[in-house]
PDB file of N, CA and C in Angstrom:
ATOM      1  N   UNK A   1       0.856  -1.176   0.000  1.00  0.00           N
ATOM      2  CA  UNK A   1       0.000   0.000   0.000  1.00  0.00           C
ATOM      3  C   UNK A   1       0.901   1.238   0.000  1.00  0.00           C
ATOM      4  N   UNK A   2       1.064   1.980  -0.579  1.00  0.00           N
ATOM      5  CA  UNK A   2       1.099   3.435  -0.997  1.00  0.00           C
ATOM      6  C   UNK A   2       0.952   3.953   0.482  1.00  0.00           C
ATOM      7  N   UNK A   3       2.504   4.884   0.414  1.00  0.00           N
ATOM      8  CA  UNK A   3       2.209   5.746   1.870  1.00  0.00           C
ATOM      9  C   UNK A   3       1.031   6.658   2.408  1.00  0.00           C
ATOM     10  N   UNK A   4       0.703   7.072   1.217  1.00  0.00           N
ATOM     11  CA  UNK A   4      -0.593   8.227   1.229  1.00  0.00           C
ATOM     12  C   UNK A   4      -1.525   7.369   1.509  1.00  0.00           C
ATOM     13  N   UNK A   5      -1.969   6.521   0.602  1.00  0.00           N
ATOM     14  CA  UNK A   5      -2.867   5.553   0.749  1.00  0.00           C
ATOM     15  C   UNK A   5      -3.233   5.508   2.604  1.00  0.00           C
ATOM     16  N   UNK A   6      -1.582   4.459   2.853  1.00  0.00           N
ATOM     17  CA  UNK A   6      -1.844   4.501   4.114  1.00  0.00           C
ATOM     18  C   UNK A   6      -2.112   5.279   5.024  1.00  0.00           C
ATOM     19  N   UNK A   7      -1.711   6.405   5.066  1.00  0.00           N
ATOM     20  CA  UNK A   7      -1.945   7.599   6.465  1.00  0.00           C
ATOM     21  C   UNK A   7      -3.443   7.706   6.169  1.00  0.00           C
ATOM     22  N   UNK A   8      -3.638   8.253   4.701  1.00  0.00           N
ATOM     23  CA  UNK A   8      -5.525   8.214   4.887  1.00  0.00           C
ATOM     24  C   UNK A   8      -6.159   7.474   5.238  1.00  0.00           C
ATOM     25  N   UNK A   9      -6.100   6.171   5.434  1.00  0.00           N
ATOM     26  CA  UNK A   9      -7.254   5.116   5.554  1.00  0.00           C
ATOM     27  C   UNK A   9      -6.990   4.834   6.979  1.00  0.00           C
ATOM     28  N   UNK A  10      -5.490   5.357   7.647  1.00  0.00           N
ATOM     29  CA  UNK A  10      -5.208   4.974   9.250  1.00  0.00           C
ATOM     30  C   UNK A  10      -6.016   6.270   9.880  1.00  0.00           C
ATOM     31  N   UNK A  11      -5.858   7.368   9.344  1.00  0.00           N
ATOM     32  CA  UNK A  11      -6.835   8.566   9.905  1.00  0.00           C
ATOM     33  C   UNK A  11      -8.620   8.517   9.493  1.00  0.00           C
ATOM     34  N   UNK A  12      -8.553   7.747   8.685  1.00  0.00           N
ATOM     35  CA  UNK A  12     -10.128   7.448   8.466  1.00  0.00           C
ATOM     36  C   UNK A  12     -10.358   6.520   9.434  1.00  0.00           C
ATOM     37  N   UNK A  13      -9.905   5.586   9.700  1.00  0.00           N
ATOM     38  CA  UNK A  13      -9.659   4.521  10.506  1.00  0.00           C
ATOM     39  C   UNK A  13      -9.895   5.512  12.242  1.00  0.00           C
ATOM     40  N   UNK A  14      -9.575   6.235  12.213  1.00  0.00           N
ATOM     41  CA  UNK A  14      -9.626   6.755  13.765  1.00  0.00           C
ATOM     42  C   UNK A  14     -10.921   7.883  13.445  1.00  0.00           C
ATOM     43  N   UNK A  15     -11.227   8.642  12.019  1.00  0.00           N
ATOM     44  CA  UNK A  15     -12.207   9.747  12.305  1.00  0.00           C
ATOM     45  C   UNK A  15     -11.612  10.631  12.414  1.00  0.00           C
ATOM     46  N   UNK A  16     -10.509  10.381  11.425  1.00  0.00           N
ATOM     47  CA  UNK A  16      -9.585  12.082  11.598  1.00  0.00           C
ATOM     48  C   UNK A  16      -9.312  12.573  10.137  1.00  0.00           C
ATOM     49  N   UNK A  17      -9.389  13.681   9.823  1.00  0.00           N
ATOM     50  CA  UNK A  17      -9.569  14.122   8.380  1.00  0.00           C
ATOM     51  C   UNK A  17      -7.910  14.044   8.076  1.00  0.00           C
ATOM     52  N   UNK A  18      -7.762  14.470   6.692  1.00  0.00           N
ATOM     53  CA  UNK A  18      -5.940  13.957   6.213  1.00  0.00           C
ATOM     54  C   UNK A  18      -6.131  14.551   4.974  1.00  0.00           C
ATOM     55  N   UNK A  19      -5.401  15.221   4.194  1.00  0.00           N
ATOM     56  CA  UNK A  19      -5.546  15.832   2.952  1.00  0.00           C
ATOM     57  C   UNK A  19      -6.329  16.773   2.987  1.00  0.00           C
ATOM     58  N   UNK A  20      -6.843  17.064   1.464  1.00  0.00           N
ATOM     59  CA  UNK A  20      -7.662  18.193   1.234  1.00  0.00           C
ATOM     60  C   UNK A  20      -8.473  17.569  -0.074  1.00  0.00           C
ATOM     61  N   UNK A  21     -10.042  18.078  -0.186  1.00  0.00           N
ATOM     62  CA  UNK A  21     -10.720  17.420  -0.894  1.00  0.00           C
ATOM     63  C   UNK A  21     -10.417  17.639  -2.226  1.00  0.00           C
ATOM     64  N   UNK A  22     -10.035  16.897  -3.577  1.00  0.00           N
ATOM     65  CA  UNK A  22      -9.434  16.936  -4.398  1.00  0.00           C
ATOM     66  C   UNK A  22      -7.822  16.648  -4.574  1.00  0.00           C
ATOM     67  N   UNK A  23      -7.182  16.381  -3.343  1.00  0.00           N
ATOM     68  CA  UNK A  23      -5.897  15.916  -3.595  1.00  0.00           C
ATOM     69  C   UNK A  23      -6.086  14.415  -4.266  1.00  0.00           C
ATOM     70  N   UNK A  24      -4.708  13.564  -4.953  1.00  0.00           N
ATOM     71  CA  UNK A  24      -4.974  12.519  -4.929  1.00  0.00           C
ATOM     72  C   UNK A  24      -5.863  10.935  -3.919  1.00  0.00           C
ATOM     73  N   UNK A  25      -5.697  11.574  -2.659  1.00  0.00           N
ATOM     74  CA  UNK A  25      -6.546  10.648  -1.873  1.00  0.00           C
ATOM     75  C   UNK A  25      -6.580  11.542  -0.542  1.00  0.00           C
ATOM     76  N   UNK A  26      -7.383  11.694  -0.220  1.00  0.00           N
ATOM     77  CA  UNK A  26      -7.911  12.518   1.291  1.00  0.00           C
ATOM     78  C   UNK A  26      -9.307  12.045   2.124  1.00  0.00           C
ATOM     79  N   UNK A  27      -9.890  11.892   3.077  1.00  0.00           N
ATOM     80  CA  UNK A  27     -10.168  11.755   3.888  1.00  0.00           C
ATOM     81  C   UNK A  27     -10.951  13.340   4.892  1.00  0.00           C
ATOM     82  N   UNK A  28     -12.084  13.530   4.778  1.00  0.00           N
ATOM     83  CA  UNK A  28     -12.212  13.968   6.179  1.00  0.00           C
ATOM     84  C   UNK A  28     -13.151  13.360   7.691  1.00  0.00           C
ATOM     85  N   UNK A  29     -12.718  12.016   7.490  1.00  0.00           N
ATOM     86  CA  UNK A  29     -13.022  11.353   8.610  1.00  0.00           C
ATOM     87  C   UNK A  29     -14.153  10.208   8.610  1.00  0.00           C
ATOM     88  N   UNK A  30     -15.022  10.291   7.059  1.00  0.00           N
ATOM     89  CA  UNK A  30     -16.013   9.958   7.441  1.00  0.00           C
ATOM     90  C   UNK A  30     -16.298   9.071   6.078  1.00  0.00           C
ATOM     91  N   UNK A  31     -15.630   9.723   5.124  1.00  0.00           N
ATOM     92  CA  UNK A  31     -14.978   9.481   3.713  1.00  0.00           C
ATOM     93  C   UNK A  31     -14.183   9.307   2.944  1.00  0.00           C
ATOM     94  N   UNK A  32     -13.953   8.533   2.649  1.00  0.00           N
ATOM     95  CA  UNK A  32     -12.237   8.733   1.758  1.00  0.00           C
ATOM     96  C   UNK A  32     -12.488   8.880   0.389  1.00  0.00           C
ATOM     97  N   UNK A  33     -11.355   9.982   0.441  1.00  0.00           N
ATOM     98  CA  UNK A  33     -11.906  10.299  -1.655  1.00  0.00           C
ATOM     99  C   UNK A  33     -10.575  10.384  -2.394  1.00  0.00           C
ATOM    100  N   UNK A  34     -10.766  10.053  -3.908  1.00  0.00           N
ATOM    101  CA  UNK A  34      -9.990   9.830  -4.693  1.00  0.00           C
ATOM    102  C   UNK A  34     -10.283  11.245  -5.586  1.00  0.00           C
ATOM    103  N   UNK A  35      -9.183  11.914  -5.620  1.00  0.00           N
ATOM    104  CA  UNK A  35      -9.614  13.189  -6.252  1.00  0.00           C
ATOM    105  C   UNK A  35     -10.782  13.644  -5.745  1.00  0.00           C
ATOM    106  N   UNK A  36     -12.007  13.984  -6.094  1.00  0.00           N
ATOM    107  CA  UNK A  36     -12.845  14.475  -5.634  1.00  0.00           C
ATOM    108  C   UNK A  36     -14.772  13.563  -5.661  1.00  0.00           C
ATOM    109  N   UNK A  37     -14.208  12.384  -5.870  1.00  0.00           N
ATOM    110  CA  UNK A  37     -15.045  11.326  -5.569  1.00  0.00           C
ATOM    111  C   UNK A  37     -14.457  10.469  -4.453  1.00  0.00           C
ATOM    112  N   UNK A  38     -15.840  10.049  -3.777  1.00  0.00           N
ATOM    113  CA  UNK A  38     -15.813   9.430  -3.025  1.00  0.00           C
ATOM    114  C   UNK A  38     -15.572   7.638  -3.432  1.00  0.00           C
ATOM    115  N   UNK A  39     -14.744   7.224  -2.520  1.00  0.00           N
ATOM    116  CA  UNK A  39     -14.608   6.147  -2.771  1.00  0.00           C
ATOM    117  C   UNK A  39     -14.456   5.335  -1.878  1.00  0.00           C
ATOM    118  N   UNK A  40     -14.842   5.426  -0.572  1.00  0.00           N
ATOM    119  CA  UNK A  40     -15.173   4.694   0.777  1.00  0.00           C
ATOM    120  C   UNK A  40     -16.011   5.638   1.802  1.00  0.00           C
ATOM    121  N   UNK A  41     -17.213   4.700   2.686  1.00  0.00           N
ATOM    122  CA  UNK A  41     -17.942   5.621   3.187  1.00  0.00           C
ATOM    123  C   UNK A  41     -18.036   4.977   4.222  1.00  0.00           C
ATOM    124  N   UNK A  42     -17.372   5.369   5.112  1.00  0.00           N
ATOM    125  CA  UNK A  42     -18.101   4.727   6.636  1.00  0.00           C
ATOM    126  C   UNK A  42     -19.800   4.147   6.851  1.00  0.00           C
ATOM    127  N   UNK A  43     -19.982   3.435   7.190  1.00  0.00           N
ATOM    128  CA  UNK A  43     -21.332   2.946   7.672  1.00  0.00           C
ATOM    129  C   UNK A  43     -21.711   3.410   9.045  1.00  0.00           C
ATOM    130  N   UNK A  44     -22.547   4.217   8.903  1.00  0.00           N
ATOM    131  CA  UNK A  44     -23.281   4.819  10.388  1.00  0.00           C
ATOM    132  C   UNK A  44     -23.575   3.244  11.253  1.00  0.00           C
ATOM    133  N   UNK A  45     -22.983   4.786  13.020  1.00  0.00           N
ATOM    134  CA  UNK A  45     -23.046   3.899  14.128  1.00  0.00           C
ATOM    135  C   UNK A  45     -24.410   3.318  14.341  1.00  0.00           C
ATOM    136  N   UNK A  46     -24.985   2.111  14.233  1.00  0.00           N
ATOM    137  CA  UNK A  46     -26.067   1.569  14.705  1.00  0.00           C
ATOM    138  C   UNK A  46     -26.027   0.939  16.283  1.00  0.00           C
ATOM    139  N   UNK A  47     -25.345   1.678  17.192  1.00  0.00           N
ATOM    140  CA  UNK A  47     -25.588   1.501  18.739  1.00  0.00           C
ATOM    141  C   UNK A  47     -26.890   1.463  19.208  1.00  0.00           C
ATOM    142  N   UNK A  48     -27.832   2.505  18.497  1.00  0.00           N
ATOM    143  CA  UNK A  48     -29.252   2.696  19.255  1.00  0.00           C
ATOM    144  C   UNK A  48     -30.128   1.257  18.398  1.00  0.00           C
ATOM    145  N   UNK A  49     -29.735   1.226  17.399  1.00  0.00           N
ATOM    146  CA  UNK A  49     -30.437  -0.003  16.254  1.00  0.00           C
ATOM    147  C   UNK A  49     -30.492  -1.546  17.224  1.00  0.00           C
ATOM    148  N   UNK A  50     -28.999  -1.286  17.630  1.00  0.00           N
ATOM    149  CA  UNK A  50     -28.629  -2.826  18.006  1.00  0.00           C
ATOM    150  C   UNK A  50     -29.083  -2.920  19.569  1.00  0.00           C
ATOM    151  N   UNK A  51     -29.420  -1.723  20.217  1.00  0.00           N
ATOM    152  CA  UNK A  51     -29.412  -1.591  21.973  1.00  0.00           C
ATOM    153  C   UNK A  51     -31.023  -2.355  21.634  1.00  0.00           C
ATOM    154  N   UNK A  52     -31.694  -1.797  20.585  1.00  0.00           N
ATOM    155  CA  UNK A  52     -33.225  -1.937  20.838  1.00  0.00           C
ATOM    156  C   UNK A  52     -33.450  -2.984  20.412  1.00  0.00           C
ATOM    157  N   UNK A  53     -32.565  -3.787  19.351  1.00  0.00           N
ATOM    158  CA  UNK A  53     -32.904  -5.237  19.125  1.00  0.00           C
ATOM    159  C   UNK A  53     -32.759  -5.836  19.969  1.00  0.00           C
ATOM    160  N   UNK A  54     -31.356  -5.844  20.873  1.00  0.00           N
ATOM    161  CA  UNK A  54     -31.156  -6.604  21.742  1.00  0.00           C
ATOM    162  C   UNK A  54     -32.268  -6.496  22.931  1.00  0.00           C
ATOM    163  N   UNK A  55     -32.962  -5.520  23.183  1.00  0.00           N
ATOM    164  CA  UNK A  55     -34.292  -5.329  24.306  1.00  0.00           C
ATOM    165  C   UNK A  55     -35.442  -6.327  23.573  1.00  0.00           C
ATOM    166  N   UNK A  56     -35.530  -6.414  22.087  1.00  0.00           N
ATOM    167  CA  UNK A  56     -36.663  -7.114  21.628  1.00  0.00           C
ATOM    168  C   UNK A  56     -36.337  -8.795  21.525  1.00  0.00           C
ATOM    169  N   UNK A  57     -35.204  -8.734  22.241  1.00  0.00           N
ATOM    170  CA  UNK A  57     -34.780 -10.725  22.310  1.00  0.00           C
ATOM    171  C   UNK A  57     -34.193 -10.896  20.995  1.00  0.00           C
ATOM    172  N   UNK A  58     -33.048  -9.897  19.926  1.00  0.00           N
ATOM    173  CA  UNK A  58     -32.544 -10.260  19.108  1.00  0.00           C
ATOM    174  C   UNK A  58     -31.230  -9.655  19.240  1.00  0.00           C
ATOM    175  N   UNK A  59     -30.193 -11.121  19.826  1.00  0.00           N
ATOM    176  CA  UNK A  59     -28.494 -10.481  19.693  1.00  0.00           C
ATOM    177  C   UNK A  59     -28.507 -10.353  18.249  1.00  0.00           C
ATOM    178  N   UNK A  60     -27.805  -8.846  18.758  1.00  0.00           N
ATOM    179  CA  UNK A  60     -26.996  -8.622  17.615  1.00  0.00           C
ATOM    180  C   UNK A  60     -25.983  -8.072  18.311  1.00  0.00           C
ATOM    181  N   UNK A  61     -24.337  -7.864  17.232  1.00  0.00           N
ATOM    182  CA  UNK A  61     -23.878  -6.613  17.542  1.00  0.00           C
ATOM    183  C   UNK A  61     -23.352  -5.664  16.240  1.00  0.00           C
ATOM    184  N   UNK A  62     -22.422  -4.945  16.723  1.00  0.00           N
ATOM    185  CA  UNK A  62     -21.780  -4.140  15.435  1.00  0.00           C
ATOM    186  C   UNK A  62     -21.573  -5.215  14.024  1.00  0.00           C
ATOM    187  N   UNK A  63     -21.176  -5.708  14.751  1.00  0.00           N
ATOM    188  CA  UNK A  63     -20.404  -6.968  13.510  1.00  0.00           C
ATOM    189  C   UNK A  63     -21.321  -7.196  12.589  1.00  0.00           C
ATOM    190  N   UNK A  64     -22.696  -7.003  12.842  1.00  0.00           N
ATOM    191  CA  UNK A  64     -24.115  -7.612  12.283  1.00  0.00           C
ATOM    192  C   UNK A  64     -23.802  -6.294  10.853  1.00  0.00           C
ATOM    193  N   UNK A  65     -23.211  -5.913  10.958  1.00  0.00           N
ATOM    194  CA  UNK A  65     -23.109  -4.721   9.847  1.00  0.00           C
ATOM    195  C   UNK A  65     -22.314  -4.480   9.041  1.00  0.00           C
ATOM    196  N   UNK A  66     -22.274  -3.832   7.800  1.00  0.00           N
ATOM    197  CA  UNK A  66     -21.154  -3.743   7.301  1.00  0.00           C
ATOM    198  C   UNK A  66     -20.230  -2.718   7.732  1.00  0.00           C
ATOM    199  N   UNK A  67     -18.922  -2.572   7.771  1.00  0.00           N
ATOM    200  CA  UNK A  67     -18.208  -1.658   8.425  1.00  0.00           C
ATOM    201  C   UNK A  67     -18.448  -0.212   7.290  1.00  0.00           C
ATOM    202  N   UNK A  68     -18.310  -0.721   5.400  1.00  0.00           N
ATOM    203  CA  UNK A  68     -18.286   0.516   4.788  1.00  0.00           C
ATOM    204  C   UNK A  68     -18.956   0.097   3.393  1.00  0.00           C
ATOM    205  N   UNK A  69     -18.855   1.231   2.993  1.00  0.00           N
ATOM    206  CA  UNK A  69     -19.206   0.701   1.318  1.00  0.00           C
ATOM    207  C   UNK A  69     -17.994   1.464   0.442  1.00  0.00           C
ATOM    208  N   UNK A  70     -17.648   0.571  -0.014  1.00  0.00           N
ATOM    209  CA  UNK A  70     -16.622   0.898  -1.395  1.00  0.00           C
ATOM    210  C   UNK A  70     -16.976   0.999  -2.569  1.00  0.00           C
ATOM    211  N   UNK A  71     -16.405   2.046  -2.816  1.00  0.00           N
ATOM    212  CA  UNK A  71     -17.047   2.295  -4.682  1.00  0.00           C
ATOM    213  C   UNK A  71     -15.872   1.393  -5.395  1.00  0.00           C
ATOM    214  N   UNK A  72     -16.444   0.429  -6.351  1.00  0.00           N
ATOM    215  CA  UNK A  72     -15.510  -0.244  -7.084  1.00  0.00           C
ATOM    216  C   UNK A  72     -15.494   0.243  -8.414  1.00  0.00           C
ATOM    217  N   UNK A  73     -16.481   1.304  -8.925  1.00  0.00           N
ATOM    218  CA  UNK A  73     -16.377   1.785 -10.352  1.00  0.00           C
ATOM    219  C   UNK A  73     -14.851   1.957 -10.649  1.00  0.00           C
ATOM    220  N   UNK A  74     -14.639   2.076 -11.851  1.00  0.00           N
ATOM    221  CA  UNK A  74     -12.743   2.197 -12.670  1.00  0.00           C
ATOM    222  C   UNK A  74     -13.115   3.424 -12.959  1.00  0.00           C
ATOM    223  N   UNK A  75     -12.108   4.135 -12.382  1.00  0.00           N
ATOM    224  CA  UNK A  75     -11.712   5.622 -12.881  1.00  0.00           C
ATOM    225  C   UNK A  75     -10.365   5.610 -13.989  1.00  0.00           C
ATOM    226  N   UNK A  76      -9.512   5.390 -12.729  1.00  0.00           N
ATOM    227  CA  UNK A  76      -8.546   5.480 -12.863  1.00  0.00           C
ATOM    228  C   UNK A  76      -7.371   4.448 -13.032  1.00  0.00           C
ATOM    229  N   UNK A  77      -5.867   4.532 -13.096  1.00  0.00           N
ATOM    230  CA  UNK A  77      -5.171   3.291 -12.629  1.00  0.00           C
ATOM    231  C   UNK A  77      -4.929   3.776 -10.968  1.00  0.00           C
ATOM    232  N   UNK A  78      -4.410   4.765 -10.825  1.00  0.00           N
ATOM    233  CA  UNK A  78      -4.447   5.779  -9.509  1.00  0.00           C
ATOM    234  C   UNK A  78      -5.643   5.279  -8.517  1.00  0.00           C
ATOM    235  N   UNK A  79      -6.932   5.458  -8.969  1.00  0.00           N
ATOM    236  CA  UNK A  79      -7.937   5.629  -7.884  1.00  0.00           C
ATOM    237  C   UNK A  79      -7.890   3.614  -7.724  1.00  0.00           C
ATOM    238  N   UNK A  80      -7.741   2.779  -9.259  1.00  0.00           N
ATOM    239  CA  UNK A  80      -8.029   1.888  -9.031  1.00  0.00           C
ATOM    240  C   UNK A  80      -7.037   1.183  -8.077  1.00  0.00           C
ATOM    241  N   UNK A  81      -6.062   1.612  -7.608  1.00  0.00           N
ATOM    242  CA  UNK A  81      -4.587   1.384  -6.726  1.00  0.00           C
ATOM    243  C   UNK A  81      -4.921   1.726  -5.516  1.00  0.00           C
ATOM    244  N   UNK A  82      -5.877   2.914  -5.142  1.00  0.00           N
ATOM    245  CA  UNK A  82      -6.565   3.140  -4.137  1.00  0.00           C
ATOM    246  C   UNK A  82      -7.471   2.527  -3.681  1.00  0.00           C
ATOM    247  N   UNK A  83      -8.633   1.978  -4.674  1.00  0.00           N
ATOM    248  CA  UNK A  83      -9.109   0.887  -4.280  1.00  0.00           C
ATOM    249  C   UNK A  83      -8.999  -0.476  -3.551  1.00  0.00           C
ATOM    250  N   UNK A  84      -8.262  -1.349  -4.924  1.00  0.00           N
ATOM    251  CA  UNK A  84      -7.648  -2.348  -4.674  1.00  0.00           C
ATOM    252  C   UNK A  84      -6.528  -2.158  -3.112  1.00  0.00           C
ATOM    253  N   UNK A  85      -6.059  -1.558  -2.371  1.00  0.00           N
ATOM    254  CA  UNK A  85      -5.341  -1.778  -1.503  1.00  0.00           C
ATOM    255  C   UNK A  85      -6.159  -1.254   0.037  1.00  0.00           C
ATOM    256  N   UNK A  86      -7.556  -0.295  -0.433  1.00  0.00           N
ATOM    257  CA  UNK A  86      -8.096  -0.427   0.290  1.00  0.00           C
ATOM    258  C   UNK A  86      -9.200  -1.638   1.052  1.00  0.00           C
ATOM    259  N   UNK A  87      -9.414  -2.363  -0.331  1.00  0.00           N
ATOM    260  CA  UNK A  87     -10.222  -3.737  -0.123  1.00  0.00           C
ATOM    261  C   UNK A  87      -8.994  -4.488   0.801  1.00  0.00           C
ATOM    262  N   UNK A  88      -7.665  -4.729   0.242  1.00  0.00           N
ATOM    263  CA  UNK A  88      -6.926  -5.590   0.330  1.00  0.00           C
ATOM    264  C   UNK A  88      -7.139  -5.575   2.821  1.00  0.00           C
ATOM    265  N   UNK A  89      -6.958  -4.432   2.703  1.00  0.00           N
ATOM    266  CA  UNK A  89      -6.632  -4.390   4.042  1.00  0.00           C
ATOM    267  C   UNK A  89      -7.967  -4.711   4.565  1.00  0.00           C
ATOM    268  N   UNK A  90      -8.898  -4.308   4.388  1.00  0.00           N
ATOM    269  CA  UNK A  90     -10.659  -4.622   4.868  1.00  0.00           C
ATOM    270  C   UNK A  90     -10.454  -6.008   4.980  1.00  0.00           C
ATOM    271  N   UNK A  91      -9.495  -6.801   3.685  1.00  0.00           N
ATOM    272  CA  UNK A  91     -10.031  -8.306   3.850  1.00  0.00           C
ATOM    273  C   UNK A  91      -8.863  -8.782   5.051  1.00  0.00           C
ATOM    274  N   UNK A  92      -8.123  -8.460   4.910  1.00  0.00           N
ATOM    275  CA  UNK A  92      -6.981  -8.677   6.021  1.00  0.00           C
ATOM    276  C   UNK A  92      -7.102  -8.665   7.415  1.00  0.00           C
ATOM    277  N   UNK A  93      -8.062  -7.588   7.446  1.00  0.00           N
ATOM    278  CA  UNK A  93      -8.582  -7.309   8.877  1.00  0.00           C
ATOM    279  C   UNK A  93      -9.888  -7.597   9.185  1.00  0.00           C
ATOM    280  N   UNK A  94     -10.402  -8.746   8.683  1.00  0.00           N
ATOM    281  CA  UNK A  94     -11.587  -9.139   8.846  1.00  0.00           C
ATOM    282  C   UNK A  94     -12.910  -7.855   9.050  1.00  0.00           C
ATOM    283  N   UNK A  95     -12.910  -6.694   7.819  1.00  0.00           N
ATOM    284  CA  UNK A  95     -13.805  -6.051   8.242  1.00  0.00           C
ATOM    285  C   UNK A  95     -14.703  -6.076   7.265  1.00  0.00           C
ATOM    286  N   UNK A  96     -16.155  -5.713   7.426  1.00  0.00           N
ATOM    287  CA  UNK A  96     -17.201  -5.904   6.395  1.00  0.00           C
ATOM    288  C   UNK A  96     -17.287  -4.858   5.372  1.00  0.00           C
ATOM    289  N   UNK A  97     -17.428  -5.101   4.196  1.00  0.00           N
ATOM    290  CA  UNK A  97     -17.951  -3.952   3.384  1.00  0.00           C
ATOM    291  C   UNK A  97     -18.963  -4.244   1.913  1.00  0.00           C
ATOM    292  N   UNK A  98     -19.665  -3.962   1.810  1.00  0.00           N
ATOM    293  CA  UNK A  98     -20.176  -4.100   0.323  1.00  0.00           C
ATOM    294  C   UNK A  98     -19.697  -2.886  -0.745  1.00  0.00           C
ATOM    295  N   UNK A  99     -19.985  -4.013  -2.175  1.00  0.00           N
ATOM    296  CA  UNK A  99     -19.397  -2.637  -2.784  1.00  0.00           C
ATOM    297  C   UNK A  99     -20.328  -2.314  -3.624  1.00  0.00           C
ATOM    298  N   UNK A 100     -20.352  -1.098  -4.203  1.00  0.00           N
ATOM    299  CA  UNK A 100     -20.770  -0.184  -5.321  1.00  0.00           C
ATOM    300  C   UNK A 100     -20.352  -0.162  -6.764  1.00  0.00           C
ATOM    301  N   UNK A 101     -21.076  -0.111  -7.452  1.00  0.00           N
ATOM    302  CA  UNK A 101     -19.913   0.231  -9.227  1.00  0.00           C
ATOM    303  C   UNK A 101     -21.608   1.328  -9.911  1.00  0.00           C
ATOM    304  N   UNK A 102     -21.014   1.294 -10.884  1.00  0.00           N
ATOM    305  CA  UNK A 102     -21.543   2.746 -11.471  1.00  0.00           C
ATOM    306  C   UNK A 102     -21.534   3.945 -10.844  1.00  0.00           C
ATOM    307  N   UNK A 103     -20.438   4.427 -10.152  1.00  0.00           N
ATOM    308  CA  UNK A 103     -20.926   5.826  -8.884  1.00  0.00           C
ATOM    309  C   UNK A 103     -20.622   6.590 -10.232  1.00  0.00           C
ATOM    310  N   UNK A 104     -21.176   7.809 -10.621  1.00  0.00           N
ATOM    311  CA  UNK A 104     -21.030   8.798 -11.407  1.00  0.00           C
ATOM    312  C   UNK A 104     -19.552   9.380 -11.045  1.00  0.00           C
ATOM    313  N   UNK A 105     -18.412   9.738 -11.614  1.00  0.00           N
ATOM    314  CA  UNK A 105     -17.220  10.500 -11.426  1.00  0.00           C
ATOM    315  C   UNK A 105     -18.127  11.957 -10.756  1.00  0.00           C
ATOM    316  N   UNK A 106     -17.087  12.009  -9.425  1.00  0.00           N
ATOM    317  CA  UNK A 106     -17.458  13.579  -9.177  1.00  0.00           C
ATOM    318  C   UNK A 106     -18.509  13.274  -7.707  1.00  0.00           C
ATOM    319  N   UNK A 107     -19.163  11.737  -7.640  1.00  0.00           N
ATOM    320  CA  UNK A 107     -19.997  11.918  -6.701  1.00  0.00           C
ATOM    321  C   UNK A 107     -19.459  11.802  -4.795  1.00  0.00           C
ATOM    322  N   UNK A 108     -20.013  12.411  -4.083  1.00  0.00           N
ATOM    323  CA  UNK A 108     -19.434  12.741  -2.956  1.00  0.00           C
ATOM    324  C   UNK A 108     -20.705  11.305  -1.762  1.00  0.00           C
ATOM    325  N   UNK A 109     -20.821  10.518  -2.603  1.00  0.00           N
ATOM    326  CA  UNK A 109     -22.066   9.902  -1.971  1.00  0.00           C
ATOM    327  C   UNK A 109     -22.172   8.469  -2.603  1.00  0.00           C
ATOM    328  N   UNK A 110     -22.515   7.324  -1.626  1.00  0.00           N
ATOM    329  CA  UNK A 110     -22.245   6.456  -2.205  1.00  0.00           C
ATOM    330  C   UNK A 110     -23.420   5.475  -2.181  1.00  0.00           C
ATOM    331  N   UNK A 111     -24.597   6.102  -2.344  1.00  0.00           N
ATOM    332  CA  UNK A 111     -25.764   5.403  -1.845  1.00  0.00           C
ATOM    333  C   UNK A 111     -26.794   5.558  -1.394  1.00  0.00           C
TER     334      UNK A 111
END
């Protein structure tokens, strides 16, 4: 993985912004973008989702979720390098994600 690569996805990883929107890969905490599309999106905290299942007699926990959604559309060789090494580590680290393809170039939204 690409140094940049890495610091963004370790500061996305904590909820800390890194770059600037439109650099080659930046982050402000919640998103990670490739130029100025988005291309990973955190999945909202479902704490209150899972507190109330678990009151209605259904364990669940976080895990029950996906951690993100990845845009897999081809831009680039660049964004696709960003991609590919961002999956690579999701699968490494046992975390969930589904992915996306057709995102329009340019979109800040993945869904």
């Amino acid at each position: 993985m690409r140094k940049n690569t890495q610091a963004v996805l370790k500061a996305w990883l904590t909820k800390k912004a890194k770059g600037n929107k439109g650099d080659s890969i930046s982050t402000d905490g919640n998103t990670i973008y490739s130029y100025r599309t988005a291309i990973v999106v955190r999945t909202p905290d479902y704490s209150k989702e899972i507190a109330e299942l678990n009151k209605l007699g259904y364990p669940c926990t976080q895990k029950s979720f996906v951690d993100a959604t990845i845009n897999r559309t081809k831009y680039s060789s660049t964004t696709s390098g960003q991609q590919n090494s961002i999956v690579a580590y999701f699968k490494a680290n046992d975390m969930s994600y589904r992915e996306e393809y057709s995102i329009a170039i340019g979109s800040t939204d993945l869904g």
